[in-house]
Protein backbone atom coordinates (compact mmCIF):
# COMPACT_ATOMS: atom_id res chain seq x y z
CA UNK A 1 -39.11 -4.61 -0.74
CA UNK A 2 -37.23 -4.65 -3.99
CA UNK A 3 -38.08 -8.26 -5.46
CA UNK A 4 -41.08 -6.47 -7.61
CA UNK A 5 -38.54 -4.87 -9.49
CA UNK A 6 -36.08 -7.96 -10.21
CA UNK A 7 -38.26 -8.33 -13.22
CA UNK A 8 -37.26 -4.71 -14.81
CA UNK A 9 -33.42 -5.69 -13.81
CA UNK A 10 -33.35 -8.71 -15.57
CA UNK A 11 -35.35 -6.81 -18.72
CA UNK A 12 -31.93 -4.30 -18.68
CA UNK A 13 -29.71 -6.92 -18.34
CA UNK A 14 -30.54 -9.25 -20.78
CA UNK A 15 -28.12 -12.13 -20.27
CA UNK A 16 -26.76 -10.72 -16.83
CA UNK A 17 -23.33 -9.66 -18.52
CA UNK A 18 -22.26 -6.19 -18.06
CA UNK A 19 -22.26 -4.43 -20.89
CA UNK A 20 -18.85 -3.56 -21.65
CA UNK A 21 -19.09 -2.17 -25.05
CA UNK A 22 -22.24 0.22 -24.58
CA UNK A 23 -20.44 1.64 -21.10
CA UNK A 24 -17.30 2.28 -23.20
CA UNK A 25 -19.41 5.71 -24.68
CA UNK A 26 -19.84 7.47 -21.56
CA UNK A 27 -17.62 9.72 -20.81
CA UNK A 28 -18.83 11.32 -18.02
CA UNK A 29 -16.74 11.02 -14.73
CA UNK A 30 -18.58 8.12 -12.73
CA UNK A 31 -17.94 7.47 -9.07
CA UNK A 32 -18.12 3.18 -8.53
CA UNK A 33 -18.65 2.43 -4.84
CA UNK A 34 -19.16 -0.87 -3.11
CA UNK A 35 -19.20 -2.00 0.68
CA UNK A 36 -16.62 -4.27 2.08
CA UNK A 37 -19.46 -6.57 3.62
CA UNK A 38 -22.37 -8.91 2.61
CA UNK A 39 -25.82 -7.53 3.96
CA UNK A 40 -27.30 -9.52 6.14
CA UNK A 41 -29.26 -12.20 4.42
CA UNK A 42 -27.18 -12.26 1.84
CA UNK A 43 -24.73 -15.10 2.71
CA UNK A 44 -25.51 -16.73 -0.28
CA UNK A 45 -23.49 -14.52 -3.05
CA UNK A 46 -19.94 -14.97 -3.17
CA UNK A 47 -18.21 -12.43 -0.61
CA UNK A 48 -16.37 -10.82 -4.04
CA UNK A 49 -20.12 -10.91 -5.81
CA UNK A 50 -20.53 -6.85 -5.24
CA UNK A 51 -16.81 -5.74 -5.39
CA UNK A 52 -16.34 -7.41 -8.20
CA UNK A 53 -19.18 -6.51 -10.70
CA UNK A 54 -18.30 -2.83 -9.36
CA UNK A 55 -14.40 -3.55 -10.60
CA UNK A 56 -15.90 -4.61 -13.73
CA UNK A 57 -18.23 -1.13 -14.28
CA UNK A 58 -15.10 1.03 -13.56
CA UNK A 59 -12.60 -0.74 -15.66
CA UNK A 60 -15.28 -0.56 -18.13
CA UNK A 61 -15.66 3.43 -17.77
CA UNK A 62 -13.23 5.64 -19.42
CA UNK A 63 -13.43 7.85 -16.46
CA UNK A 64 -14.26 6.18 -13.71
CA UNK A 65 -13.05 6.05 -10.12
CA UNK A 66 -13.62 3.27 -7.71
CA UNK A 67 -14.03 3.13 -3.78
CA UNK A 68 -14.83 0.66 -1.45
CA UNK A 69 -16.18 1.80 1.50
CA UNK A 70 -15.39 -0.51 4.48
CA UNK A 71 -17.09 -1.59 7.08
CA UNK A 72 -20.08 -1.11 4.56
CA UNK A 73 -22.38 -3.35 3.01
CA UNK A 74 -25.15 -2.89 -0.01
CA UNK A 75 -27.19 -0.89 2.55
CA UNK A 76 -24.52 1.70 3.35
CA UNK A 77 -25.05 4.04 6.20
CA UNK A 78 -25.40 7.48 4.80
CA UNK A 79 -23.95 9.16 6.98
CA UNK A 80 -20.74 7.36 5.17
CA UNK A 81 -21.68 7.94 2.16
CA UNK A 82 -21.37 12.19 2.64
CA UNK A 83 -17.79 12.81 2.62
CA UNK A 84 -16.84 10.56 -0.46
CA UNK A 85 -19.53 12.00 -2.71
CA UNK A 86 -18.72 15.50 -1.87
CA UNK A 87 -15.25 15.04 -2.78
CA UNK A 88 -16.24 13.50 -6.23
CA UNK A 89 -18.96 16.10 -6.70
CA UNK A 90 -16.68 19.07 -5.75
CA UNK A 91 -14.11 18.18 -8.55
């Protein structure tokens, strides 16, 4: 269950707005992924509501790289999630 911590997100976030200016300083290679699906029970976010807040972080990155993986939602099967991260690891 994850609603406990919805509290401590919305604490970080502030107004909800990514913040473009603070991500801007890290310059640290980042690896941005996001499903192609909704998660089951949630049907009520826009079907763009995940890929495009992850668009956002990478464009926001200096050195960022983003991946959707498809056929995945929020809860990815991690199994999936091996041969990606290896790849961006092994760099």
């Amino acid at each position: 269950m994850v609603a406990p911590t919805l509290a401590y997100d919305a604490a970080c976030l502030g107004n909800g707005s990514v913040p473009i200016d603070r991500l801007s300083a890290i310059t640290k290679p980042v690896l941005v992924m996001t499903g192609s699906m909704l998660a089951p029970g949630m049907q009520e976010l826009q079907p763009s509501f995940f890929a495009e807040a992850a668009k956002l972080l990478a464009k926001s990155l200096p050195k960022a790289e983003y991946r959707v993986l498809e056929g995945e939602s929020h809860v990815v099967d991690s199994k999936k999630l091996a041969a990606p991260l290896h790849e961006f690891f092994s760099r």
